[in-house]
Protein backbone atom coordinates (compact mmCIF):
# COMPACT_ATOMS: atom_id res chain seq x y z
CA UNK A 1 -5.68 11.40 -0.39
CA UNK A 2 -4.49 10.55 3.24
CA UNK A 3 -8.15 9.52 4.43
CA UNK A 4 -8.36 7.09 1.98
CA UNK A 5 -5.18 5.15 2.76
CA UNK A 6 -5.71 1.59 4.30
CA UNK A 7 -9.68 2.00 4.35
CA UNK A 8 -12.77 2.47 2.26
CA UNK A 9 -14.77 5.51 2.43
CA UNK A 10 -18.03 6.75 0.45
CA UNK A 11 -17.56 10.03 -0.86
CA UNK A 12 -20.55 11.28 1.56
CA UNK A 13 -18.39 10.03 4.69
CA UNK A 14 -15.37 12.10 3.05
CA UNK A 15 -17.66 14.88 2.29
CA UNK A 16 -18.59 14.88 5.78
CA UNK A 17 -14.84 14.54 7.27
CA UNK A 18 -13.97 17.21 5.21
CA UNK A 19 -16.57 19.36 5.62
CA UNK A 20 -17.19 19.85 2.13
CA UNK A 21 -19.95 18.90 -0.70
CA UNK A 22 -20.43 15.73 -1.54
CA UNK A 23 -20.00 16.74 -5.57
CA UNK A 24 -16.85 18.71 -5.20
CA UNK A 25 -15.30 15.49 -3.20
CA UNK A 26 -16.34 13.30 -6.39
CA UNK A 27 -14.93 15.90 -8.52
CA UNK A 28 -11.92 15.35 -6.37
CA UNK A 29 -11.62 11.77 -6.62
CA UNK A 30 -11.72 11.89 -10.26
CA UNK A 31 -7.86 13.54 -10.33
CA UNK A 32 -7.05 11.17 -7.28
CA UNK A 33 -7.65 8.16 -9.59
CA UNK A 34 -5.41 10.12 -12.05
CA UNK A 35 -2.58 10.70 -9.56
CA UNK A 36 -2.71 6.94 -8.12
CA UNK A 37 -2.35 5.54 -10.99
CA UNK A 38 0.79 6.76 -12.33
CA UNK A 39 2.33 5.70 -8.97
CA UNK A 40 3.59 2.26 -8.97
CA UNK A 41 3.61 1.91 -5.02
CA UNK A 42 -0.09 2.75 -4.72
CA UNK A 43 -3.23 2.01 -6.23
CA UNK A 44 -6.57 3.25 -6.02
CA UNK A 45 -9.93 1.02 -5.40
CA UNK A 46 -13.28 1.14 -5.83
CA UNK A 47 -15.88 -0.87 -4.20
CA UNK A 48 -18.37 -0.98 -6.91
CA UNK A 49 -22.19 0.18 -5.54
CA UNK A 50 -24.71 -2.69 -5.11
CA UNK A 51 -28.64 -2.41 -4.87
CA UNK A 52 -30.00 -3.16 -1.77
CA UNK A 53 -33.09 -5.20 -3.03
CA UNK A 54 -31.61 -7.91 -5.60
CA UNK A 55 -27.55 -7.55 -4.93
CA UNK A 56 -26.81 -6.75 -8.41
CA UNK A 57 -23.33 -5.01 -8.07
CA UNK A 58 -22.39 -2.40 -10.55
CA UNK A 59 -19.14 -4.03 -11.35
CA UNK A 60 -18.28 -2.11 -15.03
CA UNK A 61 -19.63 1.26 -14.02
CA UNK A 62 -16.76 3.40 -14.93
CA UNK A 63 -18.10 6.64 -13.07
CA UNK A 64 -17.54 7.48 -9.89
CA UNK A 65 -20.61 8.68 -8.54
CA UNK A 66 -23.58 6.48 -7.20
CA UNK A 67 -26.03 5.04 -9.57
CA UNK A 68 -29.60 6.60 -9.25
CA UNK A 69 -30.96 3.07 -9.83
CA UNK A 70 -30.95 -0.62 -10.42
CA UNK A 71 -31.10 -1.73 -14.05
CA UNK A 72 -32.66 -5.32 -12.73
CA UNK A 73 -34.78 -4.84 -10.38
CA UNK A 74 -35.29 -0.65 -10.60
CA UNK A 75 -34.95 0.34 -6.83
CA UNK A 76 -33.79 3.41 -5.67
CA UNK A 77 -32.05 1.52 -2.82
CA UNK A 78 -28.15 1.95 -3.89
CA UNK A 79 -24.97 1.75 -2.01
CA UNK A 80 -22.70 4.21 -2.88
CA UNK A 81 -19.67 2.83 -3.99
CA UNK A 82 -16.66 3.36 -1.92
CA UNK A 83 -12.79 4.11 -2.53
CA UNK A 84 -9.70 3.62 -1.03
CA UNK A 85 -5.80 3.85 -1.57
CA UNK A 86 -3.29 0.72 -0.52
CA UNK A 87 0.24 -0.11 -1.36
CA UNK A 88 1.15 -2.19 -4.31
CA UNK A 89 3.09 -5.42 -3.14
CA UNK A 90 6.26 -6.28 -4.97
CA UNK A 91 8.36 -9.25 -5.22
């Protein structure tokens, strides 16, 4: 949880800090998302994956993993989407 505070990270560049597989971190992220959000000083993000070829972004995609392909335009050519922790802000 500590590499994703203040940035955004794929889970194959926290796979790769980690030196684990990719899978297991996205297995990890799942209870991350779990434990975030039943802290009210933190919240979890997730920069949703976009295709490469026609920019459609995969804004409602619930799971964490990256999309095999584009429902528009049907490339392969995904980002994967990318997560991060930040503080809330409170007034």
């Amino acid at each position: 949880m500590q590499l994703l505070v203040g940035t955004r990270l794929s889970s194959f560049q926290l796979a790769q800090m980690l030196g684990i597989q990719e899978r297991l971190v996205e297995e990890h992220l799942s209870h991350i998302v779990k434990t975030v959000g039943r802290d009210t000083n933190r919240r979890f993000l997730s920069e949703p994956s976009t295709c490469r070829q026609c920019a459609f972004e995969f804004k409602d995609r619930s799971r964490l993993t990256k999309p095999s392909r584009c429902p528009r335009c049907r490339s392969e050519s995904i980002t994967p989407p990318r997560f991060g922790i930040e503080p809330t802000t409170t007034r």
